[in-house]
Protein backbone atom coordinates (compact mmCIF):
# COMPACT_ATOMS: atom_id res chain seq x y z
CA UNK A 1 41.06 17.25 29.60
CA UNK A 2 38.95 20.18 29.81
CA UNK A 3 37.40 21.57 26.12
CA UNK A 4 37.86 24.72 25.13
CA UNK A 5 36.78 27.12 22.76
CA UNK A 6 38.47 26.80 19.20
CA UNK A 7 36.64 29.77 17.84
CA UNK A 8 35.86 33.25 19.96
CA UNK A 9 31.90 33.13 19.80
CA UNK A 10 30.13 36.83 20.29
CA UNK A 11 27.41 35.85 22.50
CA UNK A 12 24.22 36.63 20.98
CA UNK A 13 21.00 35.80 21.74
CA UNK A 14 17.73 37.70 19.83
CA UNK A 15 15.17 34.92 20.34
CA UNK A 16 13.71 31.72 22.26
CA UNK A 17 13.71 29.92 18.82
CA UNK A 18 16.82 30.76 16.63
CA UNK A 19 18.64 27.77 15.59
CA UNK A 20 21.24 26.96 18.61
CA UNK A 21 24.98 27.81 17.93
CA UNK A 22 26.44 27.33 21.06
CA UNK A 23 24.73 26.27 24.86
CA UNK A 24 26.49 26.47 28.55
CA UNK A 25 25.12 23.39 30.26
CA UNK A 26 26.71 21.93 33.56
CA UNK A 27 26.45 17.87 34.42
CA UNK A 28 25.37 17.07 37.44
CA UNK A 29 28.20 15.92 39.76
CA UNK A 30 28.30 14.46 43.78
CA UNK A 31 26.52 17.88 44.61
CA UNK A 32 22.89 16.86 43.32
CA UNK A 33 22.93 14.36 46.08
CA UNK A 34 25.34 15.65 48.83
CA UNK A 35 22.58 17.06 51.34
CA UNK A 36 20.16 15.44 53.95
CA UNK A 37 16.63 15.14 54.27
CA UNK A 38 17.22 18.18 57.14
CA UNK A 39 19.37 20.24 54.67
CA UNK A 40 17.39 19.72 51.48
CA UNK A 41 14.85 22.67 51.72
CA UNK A 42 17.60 24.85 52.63
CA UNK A 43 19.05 23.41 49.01
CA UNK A 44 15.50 24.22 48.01
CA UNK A 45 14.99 20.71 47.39
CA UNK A 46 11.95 18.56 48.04
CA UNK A 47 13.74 15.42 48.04
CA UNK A 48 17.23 14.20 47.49
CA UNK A 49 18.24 13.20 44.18
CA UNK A 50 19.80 9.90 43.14
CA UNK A 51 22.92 10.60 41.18
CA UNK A 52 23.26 7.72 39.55
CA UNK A 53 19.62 7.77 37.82
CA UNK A 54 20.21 11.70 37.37
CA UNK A 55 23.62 10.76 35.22
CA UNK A 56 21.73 8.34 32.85
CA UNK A 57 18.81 10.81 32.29
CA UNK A 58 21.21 14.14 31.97
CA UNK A 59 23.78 12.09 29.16
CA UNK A 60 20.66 11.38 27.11
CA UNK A 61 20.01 15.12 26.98
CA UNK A 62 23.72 15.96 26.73
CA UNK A 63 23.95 13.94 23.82
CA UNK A 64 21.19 14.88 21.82
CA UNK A 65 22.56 18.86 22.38
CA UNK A 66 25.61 17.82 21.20
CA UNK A 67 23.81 16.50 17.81
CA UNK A 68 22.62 19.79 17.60
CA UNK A 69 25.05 22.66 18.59
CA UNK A 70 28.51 23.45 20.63
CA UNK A 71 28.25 22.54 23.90
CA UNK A 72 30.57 23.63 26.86
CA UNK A 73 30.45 22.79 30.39
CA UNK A 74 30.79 25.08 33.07
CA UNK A 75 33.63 23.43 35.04
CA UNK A 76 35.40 23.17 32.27
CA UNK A 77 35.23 27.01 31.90
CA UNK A 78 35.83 27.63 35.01
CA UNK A 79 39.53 25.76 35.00
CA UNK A 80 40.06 27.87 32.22
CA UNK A 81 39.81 31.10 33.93
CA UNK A 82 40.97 29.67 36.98
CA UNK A 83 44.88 29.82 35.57
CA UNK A 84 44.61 33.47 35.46
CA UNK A 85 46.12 34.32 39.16
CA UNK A 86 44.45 37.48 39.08
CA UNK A 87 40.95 36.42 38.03
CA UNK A 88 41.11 33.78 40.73
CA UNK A 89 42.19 35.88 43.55
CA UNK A 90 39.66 38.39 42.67
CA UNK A 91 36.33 35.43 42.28
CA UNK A 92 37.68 33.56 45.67
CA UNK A 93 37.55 37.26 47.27
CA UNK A 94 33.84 37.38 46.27
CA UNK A 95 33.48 34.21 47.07
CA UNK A 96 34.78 34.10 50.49
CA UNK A 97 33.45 37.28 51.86
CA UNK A 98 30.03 36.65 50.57
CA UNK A 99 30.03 33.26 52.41
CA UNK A 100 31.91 34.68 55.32
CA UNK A 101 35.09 32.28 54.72
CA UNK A 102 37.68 34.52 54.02
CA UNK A 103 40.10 32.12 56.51
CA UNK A 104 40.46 30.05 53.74
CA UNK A 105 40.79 32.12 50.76
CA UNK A 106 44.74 31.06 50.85
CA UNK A 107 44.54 27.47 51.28
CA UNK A 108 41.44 27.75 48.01
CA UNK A 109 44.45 30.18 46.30
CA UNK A 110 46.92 27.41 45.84
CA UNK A 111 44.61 24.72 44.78
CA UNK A 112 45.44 23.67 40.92
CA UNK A 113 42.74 25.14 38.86
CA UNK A 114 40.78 21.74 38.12
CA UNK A 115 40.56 20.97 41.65
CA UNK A 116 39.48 24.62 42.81
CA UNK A 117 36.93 24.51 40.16
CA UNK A 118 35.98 21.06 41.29
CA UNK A 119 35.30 22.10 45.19
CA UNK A 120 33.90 25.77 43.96
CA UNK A 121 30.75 23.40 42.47
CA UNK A 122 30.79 20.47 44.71
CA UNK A 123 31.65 22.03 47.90
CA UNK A 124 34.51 22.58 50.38
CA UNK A 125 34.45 20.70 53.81
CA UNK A 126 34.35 22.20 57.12
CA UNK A 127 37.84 21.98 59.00
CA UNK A 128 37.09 20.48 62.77
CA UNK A 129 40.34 23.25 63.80
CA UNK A 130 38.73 24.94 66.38
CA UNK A 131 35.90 24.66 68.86
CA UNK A 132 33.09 26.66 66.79
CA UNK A 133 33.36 24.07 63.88
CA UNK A 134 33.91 20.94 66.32
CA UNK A 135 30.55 21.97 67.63
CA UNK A 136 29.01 23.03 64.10
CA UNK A 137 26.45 20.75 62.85
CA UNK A 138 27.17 21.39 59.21
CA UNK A 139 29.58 19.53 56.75
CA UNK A 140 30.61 21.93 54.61
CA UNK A 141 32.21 25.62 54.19
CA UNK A 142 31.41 26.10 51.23
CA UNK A 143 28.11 24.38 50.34
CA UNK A 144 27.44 22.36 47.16
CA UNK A 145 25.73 23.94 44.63
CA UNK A 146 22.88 21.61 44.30
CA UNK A 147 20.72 23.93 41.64
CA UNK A 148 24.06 24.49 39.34
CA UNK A 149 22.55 21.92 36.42
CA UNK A 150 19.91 24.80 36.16
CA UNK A 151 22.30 26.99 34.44
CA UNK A 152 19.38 29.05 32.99
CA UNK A 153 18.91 30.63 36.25
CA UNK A 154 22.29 32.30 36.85
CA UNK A 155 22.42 34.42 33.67
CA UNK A 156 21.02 35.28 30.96
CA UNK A 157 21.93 36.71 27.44
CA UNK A 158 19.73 39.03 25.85
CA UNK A 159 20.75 40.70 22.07
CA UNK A 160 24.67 40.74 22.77
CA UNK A 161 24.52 41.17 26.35
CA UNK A 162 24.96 39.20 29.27
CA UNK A 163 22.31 39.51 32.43
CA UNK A 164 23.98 38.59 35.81
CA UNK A 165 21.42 37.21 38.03
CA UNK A 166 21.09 38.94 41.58
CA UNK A 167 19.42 35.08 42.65
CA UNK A 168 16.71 34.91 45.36
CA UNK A 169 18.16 32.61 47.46
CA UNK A 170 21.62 32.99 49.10
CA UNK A 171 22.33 29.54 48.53
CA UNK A 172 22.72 30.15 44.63
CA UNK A 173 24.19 33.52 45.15
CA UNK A 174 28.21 31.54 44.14
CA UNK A 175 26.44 30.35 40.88
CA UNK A 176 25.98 34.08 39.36
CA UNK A 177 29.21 34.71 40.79
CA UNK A 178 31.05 32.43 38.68
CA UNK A 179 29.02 32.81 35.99
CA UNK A 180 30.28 36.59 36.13
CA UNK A 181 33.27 35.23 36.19
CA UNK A 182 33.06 33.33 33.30
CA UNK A 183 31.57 35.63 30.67
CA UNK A 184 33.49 38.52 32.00
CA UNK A 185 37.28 36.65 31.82
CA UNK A 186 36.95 33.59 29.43
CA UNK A 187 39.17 34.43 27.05
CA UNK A 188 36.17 32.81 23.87
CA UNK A 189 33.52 34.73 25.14
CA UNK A 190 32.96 38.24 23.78
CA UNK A 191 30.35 40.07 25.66
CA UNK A 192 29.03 42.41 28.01
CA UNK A 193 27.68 41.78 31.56
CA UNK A 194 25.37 44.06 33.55
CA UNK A 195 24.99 42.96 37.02
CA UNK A 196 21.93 44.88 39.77
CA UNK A 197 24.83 43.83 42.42
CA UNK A 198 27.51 46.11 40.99
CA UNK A 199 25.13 49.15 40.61
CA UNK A 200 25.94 52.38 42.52
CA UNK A 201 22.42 52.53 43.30
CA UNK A 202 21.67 48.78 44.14
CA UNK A 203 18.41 47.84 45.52
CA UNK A 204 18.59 44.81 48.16
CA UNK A 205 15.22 43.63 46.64
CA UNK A 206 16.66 43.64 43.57
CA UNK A 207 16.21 39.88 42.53
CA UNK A 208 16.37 38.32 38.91
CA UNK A 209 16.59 34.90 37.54
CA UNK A 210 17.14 33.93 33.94
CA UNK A 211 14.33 30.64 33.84
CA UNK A 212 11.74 34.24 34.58
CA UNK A 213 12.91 36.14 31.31
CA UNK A 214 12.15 34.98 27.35
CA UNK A 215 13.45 36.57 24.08
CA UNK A 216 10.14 36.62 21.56
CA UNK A 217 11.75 39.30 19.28
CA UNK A 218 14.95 40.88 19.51
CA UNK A 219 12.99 44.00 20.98
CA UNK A 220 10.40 41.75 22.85
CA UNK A 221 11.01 40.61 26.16
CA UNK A 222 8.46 38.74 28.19
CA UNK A 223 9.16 38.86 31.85
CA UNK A 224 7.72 36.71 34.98
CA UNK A 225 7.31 38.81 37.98
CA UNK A 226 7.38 35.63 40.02
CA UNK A 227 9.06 34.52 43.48
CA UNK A 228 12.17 34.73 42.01
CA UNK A 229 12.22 37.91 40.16
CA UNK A 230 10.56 41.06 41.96
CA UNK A 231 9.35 44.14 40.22
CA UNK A 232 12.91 45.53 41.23
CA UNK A 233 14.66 43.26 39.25
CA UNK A 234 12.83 43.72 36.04
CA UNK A 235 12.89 48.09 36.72
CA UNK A 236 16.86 47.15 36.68
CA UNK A 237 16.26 45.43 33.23
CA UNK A 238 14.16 48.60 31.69
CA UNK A 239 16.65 51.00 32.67
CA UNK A 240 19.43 48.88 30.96
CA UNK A 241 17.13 48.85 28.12
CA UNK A 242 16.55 52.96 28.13
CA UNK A 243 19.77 52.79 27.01
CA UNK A 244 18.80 51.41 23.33
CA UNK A 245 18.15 53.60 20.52
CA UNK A 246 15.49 51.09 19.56
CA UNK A 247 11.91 50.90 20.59
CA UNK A 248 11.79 47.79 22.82
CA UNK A 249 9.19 46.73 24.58
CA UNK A 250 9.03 44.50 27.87
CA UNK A 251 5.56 41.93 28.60
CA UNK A 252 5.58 41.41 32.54
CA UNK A 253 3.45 38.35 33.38
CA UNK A 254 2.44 38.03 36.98
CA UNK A 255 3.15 34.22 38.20
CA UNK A 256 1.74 33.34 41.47
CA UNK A 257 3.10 33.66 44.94
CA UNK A 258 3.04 30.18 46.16
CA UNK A 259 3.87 26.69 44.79
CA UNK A 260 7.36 25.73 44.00
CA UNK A 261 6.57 24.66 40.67
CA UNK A 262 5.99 28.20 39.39
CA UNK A 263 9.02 30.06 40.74
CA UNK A 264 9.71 31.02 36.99
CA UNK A 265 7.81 31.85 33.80
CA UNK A 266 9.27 29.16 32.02
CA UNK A 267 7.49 26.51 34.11
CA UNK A 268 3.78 28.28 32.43
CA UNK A 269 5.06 29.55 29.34
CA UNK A 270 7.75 28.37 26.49
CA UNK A 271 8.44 29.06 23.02
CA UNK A 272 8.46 26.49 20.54
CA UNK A 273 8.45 27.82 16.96
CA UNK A 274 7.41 30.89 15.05
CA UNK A 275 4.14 30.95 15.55
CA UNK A 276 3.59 28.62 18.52
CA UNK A 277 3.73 28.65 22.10
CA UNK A 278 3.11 26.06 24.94
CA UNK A 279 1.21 27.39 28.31
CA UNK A 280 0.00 26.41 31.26
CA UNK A 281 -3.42 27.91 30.81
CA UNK A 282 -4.77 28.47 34.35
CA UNK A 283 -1.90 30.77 34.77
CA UNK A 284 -1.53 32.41 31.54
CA UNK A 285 -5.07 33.27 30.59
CA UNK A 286 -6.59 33.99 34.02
CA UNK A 287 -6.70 38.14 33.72
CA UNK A 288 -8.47 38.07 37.17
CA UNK A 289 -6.02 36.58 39.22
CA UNK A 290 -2.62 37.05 37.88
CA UNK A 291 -1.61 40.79 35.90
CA UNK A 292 0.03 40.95 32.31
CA UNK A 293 1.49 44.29 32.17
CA UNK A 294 3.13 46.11 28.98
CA UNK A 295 5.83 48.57 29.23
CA UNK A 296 7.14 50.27 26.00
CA UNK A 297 10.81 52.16 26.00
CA UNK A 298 10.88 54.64 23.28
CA UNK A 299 13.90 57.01 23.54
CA UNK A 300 14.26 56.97 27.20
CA UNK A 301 10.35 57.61 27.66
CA UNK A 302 8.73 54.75 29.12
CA UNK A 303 4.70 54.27 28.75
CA UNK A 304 3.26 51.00 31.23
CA UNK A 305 -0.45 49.63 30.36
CA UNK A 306 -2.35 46.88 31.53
CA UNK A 307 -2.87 43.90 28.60
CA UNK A 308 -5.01 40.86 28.99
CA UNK A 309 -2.84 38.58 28.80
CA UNK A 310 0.50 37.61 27.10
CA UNK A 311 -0.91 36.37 23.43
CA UNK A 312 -3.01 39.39 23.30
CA UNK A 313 0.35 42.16 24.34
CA UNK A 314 2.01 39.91 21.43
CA UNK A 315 -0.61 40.27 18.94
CA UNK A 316 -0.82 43.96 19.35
CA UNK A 317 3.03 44.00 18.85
CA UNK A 318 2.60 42.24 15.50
CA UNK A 319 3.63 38.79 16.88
CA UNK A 320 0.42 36.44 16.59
CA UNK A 321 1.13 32.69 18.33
CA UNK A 322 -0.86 29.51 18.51
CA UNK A 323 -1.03 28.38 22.27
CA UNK A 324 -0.74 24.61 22.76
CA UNK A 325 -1.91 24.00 26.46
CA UNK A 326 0.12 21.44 28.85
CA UNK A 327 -1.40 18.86 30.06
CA UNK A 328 -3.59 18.91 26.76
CA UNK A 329 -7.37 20.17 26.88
CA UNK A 330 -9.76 19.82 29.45
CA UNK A 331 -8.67 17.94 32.10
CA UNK A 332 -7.39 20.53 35.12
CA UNK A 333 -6.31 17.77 36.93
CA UNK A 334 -4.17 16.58 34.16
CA UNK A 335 -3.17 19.79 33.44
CA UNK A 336 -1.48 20.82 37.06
CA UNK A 337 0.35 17.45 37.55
CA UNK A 338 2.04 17.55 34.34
CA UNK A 339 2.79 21.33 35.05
CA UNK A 340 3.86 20.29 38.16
CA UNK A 341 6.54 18.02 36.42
CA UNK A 342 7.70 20.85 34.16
CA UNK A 343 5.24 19.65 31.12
CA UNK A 344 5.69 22.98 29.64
CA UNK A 345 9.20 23.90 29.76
CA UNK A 346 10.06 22.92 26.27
CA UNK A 347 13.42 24.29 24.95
CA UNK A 348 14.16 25.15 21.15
CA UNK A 349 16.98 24.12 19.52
CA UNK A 350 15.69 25.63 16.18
CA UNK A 351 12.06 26.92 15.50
CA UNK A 352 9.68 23.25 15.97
CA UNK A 353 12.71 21.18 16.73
CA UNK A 354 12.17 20.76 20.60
CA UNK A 355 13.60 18.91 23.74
CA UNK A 356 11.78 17.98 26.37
CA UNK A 357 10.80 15.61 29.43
CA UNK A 358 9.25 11.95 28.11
CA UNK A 359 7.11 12.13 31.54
CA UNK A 360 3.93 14.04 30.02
CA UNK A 361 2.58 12.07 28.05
CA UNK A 362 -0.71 14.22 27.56
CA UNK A 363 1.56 16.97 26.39
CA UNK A 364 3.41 15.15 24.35
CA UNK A 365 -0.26 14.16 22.68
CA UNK A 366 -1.43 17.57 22.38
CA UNK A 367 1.68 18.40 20.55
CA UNK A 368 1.70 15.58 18.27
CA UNK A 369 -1.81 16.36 17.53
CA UNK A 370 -0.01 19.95 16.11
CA UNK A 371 1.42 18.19 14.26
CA UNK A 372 5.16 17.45 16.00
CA UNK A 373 6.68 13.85 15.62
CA UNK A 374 7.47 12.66 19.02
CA UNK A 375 10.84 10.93 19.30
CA UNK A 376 12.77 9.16 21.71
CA UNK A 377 15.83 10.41 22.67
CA UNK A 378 17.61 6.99 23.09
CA UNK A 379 15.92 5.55 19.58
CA UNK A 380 18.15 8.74 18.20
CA UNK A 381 21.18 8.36 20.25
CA UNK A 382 21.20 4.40 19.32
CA UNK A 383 20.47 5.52 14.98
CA UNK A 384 17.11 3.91 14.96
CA UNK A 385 15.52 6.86 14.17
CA UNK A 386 17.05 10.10 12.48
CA UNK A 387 15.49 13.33 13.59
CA UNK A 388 16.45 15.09 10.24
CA UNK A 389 13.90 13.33 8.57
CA UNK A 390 10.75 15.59 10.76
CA UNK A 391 10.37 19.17 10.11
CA UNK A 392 8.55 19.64 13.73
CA UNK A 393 9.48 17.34 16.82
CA UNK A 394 9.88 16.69 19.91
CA UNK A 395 12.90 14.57 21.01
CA UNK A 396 12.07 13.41 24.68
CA UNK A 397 14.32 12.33 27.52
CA UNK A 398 13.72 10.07 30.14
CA UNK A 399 12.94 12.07 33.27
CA UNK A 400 11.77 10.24 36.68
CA UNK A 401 14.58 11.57 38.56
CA UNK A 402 15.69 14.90 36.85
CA UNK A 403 11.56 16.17 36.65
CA UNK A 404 12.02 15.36 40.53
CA UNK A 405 14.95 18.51 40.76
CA UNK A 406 12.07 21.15 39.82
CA UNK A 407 13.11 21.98 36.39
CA UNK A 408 12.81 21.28 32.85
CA UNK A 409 14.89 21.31 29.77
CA UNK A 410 14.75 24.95 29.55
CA UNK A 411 15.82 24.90 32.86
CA UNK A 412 19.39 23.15 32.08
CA UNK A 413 20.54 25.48 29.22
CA UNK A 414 22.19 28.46 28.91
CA UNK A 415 22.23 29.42 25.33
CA UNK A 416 25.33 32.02 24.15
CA UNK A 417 24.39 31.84 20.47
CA UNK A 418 21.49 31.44 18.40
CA UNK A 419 20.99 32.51 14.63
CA UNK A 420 18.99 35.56 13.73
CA UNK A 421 15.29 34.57 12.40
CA UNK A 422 14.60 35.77 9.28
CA UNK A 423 11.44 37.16 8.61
C-alpha cells in the first residue's frame, strides 16, 4: 500500500545542514540493472549494477533516514497523482512526445495508477507490431530510468521553492518530468516550481542539475558550473533570484570538464555542520585551473567578481568554515580514489550528524580525527550502538555496489524540509 502524506508539509529548504523534516528518496528497483554492457554508457553507466547487492546496501541507508526524518518514495507519489485523470493525461502527453511515443499514450492511459507508475520508472517494452520495431535492436519504449535513485539531480528546493531540473542528458529528461509532476499536483506538497523548460525565452543550453547547487545560507547559494550545469542554467537561477527583495548572493565554482566523477559540485564539496565543510582539495583550492566566481543580486542590480576560492567568497560573506579534505592529508593518490568513490559527498541530516559511504576509510579518519564518532550503520539498525549518545558522527553504509552507480549519499536525497538554523 502506497504511504502518503498525513500532514501537508510546505517545502522548505534554507540550508545544507538544518535538521531533516522530511526527504524524497526512490529505491532502486529492476531498472538499476535492466541494460547491457552496449547500452550502459548510453544509461551513463560504467558498469551494470547488481540489484540484489544494491537492495542490501540502499535498505541500510533507508533505514537509518527513517530513524531520522519522514521519508517518502517517489513511486509511491507518483500513484498518488496518477488517480487524477487529468494530471495523468497531461504527464503521459509530456512524456510521450518528448520520447516520440505518442502511439501509446492510450494503452499507458488505462493502466491502473500503481502499474503506470511502475513502467513510468522501470520501463515500457517495445511492441514487435510492425516491421520498424521487429527490426529495432532495442528492448524498450520507454527506457528505464537507471539514474532515478539519484533523486538529488532532478530537482531541487531552494527557500520555499522548487527548481525543476532542465537535465543534461536526454535519458534523465522523464525524471524532472515527473518530478514536476509531483511537486506541482501532490495534493501534501505546498510549493512553487520554476522550470528553464517552460520559459518563454528558453535557452536549449539551458542545463541544471540539483547534485551542482548547495544552500550555505538562506541567501547563499554555491553553484558548480560543471558538465551538468552550464553557465545558462545558473543565469536562469539569478534571474529567478532578481526577483527577491533580499540581497542574495550566488558562489559559482568551476568543476572540471572531464572525468565522470565530477559531473557535480557535490562530488568536491559538501556541507557537514556549521562551521565545517568536506572538499576535495585539488579541485576546490586550485585558483589557477578551475574559477570561483561571486555574483551579488541587490534589488535587481547584479555585481559579478572573481574570488579565490569558495572558503574565501564565504568568509567575506560572514560565513567562516573549517575544510576537512577527502581522502585525508597528503596523499594525492589517496585523495582522487576516494573522490573517485564519492568520499566527499557527505549528506546532513542535522548540523555534524552525517551519512555517508563506509568505503573511505581515510575520510572517515580525517573526520574522526575532527572529532566525529564513526558508526556503523548496521551496529545502529541491529541497537548495538545508539547514535543519540554522539553529538558529531558519521553513520556509514556499506557501499561496494552503490559507490559503483557514481554517486553518494547526497546523491540519493531529495530533502523537502529542513528546520531553520538559528544563529
Amino acid at each position: 500500500m502506497a504511504k502518503t502524506i498525513e500532514q501537508k508539509i510546505d517545502v522548505c529548504v534554507d540550508s545544507e545542514i538544518g535538521e531533516l523534516e522530511a526527504v524524497i528518496i526512490h529505491t532502486p528497483g529492476p531498472e538499476v540493472e535492466n541494460m547491457t554492457p552496449q547500452t550502459a554508457e548510453r544509461a551513463l553507466y560504467s558498469d551494470i549494477l547488481n540489484l540484489s547487492a544494491v537492495s542490501k546496501e540502499y535498505s541500510q541507508f533507508k533505514s537509518i533516514l527513517n530513524m531520522h526524518a519522514q521519508t517518502f518514495e517517489i513511486r509511491d507519489l507518483l500513484t498518488d497523482i496518477m488517480r487524477d485523470d487529468l494530471v495523468k493525461e497531461n504527464l503521459l502527453g509530456k512524456i510521450c512526445t518528448n520520447e516520440n511515443v505518442y502511439q501509446r499514450k492510450k494503452e499507458l492511459m488505462d493502466l491502473p495508477p500503481d502499474q503506470l507508475a511502475k513502467l513510468l520508472i522501470e520501463g515500457v517494452e517495445l511492441k514487435r507490431i510492425n516491421l520498424t520495431n521487429f527490426l529495432s535492436n532495442e528492448r524498450y519504449m520507454l527506457s528505464p530510468l537507471h539514474n532515478f535513485f539519484f533523486t538529488r539531480d532532478a530537482s531541487v528546493t531552494v527557500n520555499n521553492n522548487v527548481f525543476i531540473s532542465c537535465m543534461a542528458n536526454k535519458v534523465r529528461e522523464r525524471e524532472a518530468l515527473i518530478m514536476e509532476a509531483i511537486f506541482n499536483h501532490h495534493y501534501s506538497l505546498k510549493s512553487k516550481t520554476h522550470s528553464p523548460v517552460n520559459e518563454i525565452n528558453f535557452d536549449t543550453n539551458s542545463t541544471i542539475e540539483g547534485g551542482d547547487i548547495l544552500i550555505a545560507r538562506e541567501d547563499i547559494l554555491i553553484v558548480g558550473n560543471s558538465m551538468r550545469t552550464s553557465t545558462q542554467g545558473i543565469d536562469f537561477l539569478l534571474e529567478k533570484l532578481k526577483d527577491k527583495k533580499k540581497k542574495q548572493h550566488i558562489i559559482v565554482q568551476e568543476m572540471p570538464s572531464s572525468s565522470e566523477s565530477f559531473i557535480h559540485l557535490d562530488m568536491a564539496f559538501t556541507f557537514l555542520s556549521e562551521k565545517e565543510v568536506m572538499i576535495y582539495e585539488p579541485v576546490i583550492l586550485n585558483p589557477n585551473q578551475f574559477k570561483t566566481i561571486h555574483i551579488m543580486i541587490d534589488n535587481g542590480k547584479v555585481v559579478i567578481r572573481e574570488k579565490r576560492d569558495i572558503l574565501e567568497a564565504l568568509k567575506a560573506l560572514k560565513f567562516d568554515v573549517k575544510p576537512i579534505n577527502c581522502g585525508g592529508n597528503g596523499d594525492p593518490w589517496i585523495q582522487e580514489r576516494e573522490q573517485w568513490h564519492s568520499g566527499a559527498n557527505f549528506f546532513a541530516m542535522a548540523p555534524g550528524k552525517l551519512i555517508s559511504y563506509a568505503r573511505n576509510t581515510y575520510t572517515l579518519d580525517e573526520m574522526n580525527n575532527n572529532g566525529y564518532e564513526i558508526i556503523r550503520a548496521q551496529d545502529i539498525i541491529k541497537k548495538k550502538r545508539d547514535y543519540k549518545e554522539y553529538g558529531k558522527y558519521v553513520i556509514t553504509i556499506e557501499s561496494s555496489e552503490l559507490a559503483r552507480g557514481g554517486g553518494g549519499c547526497r546523491c540519493m536525497t531529495m530533502p523537502l524540509k529542513r528546520k531553520s538554523i538559528v544563529n
